[in-house]
C-alpha atoms as a PDB file:
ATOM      1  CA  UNK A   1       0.000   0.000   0.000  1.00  0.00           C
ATOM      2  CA  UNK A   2       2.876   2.333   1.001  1.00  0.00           C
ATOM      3  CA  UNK A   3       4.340   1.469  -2.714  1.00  0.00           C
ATOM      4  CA  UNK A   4       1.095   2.097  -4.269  1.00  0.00           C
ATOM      5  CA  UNK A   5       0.641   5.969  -2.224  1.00  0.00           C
ATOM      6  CA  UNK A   6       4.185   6.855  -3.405  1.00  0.00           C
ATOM      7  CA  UNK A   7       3.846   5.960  -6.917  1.00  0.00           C
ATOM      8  CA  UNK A   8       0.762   7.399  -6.882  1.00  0.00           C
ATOM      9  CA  UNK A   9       2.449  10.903  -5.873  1.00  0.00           C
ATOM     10  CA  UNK A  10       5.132  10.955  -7.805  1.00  0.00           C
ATOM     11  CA  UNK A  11       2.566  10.685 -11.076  1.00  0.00           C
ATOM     12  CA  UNK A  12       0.409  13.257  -9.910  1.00  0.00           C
ATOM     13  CA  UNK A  13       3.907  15.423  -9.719  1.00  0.00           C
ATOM     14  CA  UNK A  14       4.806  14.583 -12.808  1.00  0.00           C
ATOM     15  CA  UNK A  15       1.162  15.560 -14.394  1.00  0.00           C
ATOM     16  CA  UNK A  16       0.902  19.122 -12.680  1.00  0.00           C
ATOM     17  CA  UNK A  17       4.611  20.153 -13.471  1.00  0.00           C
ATOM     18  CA  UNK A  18       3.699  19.366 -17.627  1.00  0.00           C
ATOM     19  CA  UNK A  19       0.860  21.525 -17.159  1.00  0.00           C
ATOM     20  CA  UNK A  20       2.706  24.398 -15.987  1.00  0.00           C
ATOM     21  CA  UNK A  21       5.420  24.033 -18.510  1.00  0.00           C
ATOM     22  CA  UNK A  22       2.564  24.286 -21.058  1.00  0.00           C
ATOM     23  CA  UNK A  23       1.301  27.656 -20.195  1.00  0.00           C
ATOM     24  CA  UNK A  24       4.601  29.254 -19.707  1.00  0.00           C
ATOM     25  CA  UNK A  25       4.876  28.191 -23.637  1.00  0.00           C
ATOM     26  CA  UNK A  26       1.974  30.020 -24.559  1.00  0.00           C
ATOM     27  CA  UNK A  27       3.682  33.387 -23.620  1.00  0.00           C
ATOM     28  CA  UNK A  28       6.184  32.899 -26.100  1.00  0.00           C
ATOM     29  CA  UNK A  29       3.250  32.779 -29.002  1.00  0.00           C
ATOM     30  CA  UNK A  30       3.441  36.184 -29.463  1.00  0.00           C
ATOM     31  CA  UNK A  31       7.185  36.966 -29.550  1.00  0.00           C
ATOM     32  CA  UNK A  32       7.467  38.113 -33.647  1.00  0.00           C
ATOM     33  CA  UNK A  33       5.579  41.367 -32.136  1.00  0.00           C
ATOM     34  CA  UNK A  34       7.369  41.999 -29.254  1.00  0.00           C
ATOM     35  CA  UNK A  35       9.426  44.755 -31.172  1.00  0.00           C
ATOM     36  CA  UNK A  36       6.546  46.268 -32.410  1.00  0.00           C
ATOM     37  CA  UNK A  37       6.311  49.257 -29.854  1.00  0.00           C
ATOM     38  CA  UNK A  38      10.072  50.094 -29.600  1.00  0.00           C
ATOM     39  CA  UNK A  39      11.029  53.474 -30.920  1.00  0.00           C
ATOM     40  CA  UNK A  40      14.140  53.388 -33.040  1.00  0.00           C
ATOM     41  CA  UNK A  41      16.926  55.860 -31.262  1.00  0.00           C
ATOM     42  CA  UNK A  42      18.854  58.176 -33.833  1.00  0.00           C
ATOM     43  CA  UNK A  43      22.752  58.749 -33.586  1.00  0.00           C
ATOM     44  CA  UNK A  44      22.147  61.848 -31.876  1.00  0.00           C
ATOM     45  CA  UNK A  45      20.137  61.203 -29.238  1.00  0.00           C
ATOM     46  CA  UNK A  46      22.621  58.255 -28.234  1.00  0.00           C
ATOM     47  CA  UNK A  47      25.424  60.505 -27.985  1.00  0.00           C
ATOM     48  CA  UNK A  48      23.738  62.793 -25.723  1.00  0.00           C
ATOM     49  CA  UNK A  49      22.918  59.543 -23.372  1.00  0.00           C
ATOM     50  CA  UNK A  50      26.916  58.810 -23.880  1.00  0.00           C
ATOM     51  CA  UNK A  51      28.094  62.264 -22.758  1.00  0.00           C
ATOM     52  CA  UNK A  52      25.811  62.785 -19.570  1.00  0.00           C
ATOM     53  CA  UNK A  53      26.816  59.610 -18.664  1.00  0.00           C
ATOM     54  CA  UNK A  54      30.573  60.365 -19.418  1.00  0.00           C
ATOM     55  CA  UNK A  55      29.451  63.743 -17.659  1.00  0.00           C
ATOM     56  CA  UNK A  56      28.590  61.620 -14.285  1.00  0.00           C
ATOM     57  CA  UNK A  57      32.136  60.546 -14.203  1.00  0.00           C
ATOM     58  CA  UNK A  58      33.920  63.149 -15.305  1.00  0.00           C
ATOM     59  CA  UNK A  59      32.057  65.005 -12.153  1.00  0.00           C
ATOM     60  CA  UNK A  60      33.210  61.602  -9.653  1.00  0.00           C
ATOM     61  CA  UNK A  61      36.810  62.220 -10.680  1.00  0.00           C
ATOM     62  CA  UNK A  62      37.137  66.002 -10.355  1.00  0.00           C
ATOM     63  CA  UNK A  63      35.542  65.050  -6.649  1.00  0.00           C
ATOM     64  CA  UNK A  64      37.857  62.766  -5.902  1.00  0.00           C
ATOM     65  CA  UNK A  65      40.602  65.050  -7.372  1.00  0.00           C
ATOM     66  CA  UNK A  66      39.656  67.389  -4.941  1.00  0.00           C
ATOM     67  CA  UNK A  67      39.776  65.140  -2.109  1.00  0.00           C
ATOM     68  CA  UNK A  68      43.439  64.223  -2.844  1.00  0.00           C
ATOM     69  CA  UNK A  69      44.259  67.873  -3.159  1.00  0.00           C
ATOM     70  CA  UNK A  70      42.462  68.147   0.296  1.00  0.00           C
ATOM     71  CA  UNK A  71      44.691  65.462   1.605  1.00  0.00           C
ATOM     72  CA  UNK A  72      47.754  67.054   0.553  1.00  0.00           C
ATOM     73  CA  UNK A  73      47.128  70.635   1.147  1.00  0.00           C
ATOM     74  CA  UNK A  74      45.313  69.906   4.368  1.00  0.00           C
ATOM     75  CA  UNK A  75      42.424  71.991   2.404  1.00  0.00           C
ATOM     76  CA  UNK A  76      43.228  75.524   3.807  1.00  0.00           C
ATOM     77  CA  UNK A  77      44.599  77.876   0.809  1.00  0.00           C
ATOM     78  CA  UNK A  78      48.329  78.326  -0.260  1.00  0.00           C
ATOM     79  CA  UNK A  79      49.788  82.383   0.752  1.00  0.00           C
ATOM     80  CA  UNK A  80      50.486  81.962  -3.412  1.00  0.00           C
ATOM     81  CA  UNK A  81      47.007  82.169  -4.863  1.00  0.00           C
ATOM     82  CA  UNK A  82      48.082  80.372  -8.296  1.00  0.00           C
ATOM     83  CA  UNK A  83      48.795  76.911  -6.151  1.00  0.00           C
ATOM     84  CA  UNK A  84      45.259  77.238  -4.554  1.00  0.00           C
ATOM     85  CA  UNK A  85      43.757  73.653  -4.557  1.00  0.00           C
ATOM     86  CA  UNK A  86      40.390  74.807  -6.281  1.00  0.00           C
ATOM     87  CA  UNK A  87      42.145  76.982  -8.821  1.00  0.00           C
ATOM     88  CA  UNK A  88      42.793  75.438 -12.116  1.00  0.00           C
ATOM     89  CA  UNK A  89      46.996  75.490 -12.362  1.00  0.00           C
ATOM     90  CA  UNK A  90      47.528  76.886 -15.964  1.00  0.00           C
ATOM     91  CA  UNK A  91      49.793  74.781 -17.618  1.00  0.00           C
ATOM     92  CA  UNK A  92      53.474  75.808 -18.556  1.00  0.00           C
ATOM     93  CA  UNK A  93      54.733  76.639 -21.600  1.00  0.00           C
ATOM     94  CA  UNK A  94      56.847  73.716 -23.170  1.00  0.00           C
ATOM     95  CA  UNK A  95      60.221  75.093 -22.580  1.00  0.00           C
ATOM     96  CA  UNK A  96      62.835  73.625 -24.837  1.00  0.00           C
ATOM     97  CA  UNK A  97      65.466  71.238 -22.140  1.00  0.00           C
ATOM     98  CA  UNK A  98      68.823  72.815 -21.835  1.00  0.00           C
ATOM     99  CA  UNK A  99      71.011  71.538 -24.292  1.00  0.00           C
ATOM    100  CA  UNK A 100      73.261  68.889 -23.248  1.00  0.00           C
ATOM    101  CA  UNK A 101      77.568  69.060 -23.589  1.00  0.00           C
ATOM    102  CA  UNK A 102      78.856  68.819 -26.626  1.00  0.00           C
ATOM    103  CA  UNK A 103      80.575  65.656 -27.495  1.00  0.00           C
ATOM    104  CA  UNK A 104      84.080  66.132 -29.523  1.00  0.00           C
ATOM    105  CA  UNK A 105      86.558  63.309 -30.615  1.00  0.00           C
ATOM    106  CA  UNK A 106      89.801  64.865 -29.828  1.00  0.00           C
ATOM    107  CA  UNK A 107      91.946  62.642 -32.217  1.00  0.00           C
ATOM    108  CA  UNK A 108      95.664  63.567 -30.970  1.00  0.00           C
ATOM    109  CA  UNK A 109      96.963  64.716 -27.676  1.00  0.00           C
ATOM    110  CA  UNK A 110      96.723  68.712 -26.558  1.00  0.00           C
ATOM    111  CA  UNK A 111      99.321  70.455 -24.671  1.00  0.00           C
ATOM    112  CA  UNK A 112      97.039  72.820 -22.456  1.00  0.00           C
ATOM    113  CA  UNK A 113      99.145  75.396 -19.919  1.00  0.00           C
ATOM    114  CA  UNK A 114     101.851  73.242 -20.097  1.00  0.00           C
ATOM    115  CA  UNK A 115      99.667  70.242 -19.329  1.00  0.00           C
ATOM    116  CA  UNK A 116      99.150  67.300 -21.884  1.00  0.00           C
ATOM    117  CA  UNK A 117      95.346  66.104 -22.365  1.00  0.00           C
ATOM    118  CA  UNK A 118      95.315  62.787 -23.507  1.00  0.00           C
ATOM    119  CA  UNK A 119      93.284  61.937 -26.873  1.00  0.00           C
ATOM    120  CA  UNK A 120      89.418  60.817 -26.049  1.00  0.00           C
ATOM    121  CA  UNK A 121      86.088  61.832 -26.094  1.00  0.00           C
ATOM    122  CA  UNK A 122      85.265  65.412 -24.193  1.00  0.00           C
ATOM    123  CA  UNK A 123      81.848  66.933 -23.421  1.00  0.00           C
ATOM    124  CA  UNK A 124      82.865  70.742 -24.520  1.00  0.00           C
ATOM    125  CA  UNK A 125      80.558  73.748 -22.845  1.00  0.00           C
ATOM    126  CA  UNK A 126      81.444  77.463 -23.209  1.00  0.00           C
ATOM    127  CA  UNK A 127      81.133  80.262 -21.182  1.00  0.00           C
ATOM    128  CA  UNK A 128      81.466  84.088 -21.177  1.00  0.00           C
ATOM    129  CA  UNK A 129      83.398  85.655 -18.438  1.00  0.00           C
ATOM    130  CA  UNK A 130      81.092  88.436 -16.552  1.00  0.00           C
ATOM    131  CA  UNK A 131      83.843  90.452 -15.573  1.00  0.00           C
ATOM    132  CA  UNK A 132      86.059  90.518 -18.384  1.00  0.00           C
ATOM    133  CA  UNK A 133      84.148  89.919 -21.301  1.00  0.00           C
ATOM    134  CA  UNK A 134      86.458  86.874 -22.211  1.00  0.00           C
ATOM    135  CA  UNK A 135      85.194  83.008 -23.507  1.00  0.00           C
ATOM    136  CA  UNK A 136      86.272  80.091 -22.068  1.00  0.00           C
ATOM    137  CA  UNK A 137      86.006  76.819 -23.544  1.00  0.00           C
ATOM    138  CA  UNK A 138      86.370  74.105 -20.989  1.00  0.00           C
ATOM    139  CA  UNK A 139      86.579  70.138 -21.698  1.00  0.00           C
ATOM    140  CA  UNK A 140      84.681  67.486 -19.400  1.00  0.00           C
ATOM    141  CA  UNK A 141      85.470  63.902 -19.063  1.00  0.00           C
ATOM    142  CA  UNK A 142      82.372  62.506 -16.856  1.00  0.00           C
ATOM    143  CA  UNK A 143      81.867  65.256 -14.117  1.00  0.00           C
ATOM    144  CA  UNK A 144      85.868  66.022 -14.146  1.00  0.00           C
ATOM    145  CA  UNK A 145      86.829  69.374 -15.772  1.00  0.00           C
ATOM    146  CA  UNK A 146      89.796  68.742 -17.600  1.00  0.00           C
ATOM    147  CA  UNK A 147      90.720  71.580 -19.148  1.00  0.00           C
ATOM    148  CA  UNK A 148      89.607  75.409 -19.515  1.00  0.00           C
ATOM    149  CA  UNK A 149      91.017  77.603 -22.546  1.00  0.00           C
ATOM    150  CA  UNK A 150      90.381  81.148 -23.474  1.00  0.00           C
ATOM    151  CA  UNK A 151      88.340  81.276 -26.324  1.00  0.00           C
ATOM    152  CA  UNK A 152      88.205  84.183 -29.375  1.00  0.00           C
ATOM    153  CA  UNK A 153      84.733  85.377 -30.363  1.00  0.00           C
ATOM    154  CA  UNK A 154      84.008  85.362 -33.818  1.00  0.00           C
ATOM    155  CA  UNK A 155      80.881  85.957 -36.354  1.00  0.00           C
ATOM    156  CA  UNK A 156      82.198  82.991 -38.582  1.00  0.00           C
ATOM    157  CA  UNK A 157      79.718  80.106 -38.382  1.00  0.00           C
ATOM    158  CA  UNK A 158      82.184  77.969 -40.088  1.00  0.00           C
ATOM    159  CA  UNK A 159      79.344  76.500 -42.523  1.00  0.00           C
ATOM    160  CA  UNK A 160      77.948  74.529 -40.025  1.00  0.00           C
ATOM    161  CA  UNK A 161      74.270  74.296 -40.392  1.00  0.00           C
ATOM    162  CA  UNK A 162      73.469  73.659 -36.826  1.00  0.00           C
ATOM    163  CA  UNK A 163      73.393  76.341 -34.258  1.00  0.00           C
ATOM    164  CA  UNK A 164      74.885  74.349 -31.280  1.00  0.00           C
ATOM    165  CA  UNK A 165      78.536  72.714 -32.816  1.00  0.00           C
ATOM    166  CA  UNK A 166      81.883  71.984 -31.709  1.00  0.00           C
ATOM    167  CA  UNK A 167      84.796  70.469 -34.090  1.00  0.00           C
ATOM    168  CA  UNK A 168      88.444  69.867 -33.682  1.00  0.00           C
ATOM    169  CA  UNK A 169      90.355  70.591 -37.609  1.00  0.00           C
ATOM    170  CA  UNK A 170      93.779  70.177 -38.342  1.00  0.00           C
ATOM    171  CA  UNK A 171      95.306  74.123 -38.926  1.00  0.00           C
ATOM    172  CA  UNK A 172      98.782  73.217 -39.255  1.00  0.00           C
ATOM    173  CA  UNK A 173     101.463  70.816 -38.611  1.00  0.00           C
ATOM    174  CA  UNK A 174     101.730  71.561 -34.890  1.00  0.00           C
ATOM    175  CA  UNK A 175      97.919  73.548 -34.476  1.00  0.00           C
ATOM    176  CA  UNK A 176      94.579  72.451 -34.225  1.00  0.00           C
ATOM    177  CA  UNK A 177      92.102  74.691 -34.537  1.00  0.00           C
ATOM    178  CA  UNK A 178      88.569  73.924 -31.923  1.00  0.00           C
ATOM    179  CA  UNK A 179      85.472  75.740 -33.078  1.00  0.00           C
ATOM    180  CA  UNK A 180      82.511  76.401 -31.076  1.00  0.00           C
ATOM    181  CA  UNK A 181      79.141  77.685 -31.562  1.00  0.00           C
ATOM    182  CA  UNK A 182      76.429  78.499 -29.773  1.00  0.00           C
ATOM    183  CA  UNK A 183      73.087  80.861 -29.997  1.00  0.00           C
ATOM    184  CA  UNK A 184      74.889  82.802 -27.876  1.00  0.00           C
ATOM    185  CA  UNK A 185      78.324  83.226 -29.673  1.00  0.00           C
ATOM    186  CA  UNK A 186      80.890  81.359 -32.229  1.00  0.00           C
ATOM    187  CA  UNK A 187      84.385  80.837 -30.565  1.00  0.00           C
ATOM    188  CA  UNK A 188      87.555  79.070 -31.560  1.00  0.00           C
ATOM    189  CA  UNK A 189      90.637  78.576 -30.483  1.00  0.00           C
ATOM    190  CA  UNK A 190      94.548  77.542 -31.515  1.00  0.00           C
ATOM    191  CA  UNK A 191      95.727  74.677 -29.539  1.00  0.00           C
ATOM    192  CA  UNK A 192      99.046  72.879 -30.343  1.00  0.00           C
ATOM    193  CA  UNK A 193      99.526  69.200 -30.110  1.00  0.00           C
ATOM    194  CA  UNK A 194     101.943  66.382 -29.971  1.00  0.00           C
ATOM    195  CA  UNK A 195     101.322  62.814 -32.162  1.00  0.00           C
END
């Protein structure tokens, strides 16, 4: 009898849950119309939609840009009103780096105030004396100055189509001649040698 009730339960399961499938199929009769009352959306209208939502963020990170700037600045203004935290900091202009040394291949060996200055490579700078007017040239191996040598000013630009240039050239058996230019001046120099 027990067998009989349990079978008996398990059918009637079975029966109600096929009904129930049934209807939930008769929903789906219908589903070639369901697109019938949608309104088409133009390219416009769903880039206005994109930029308020793009708006939304934009307005989270300038809050949470000004939270960091809270942290940092403890919120209170700055006694320089252009570093303010709400102010907008303007950006600089792009200033062009300071040129780096010139590099120069000194090919022989230079006798410099009686000192000899072994062949190598040199980073070569220039500078005018404030006080007397004069140019130095000096040479730099790594952070070492090596040598400094008084320089002649001169309007030749030695054909050299860049602005910033330094050469060594042979002048004479027992001369070389180093050249230097710069936007601020041309220089050169006489400097003997030994082989």
């Amino acid at each position: 009898m027990k067998k009989i009730f349990e079978i008996g339960l398990i059918c009637c399961l079975l029966f109600s849950t096929q009904c129930i499938f049934a209807e939930e199929w008769d929903d789906y009769a219908n589903l070639d119309r369901a697109w019938d009352g949608q309104k088409s959306i133009t390219n416009k209208e769903f880039e206005q939609v994109m930029d308020a939502l793009q708006e939304k963020t934009k307005k989270k990170e300038a809050k949470q840009k000004q939270k960091r700037a809270k942290k940092i600045s403890g919120g209170g203004t700055s006694l320089h009103n252009e570093l303010n935290p709400d102010k907008i900091i303007p950006e600089l202009e792009k200033i062009k780096p300071a040129p780096e040394d010139l590099l120069v291949n000194i090919p022989v060996s230079l006798l410099i105030d009686g000192k000899t200055l072994e062949k190598g490579y040199y980073n070569v700078t220039a500078e005018r004396d404030k006080d007397n007017n004069k140019i130095y040239i000096c040479l730099y191996q790594a952070h070492f100055n090596k040598a400094k040598i008084e320089a002649y000013e001169t309007d030749n630009d030695y054909g050299e189509e860049e602005v910033s240039f330094v050469k060594v050239q042979n002048y004479n058996d027992s001369f070389v001649r180093l050249i230097y230019g710069s936007i601020e001046f041309n220089a050169y120099v006489y400097i003997p040698f030994i082989e």
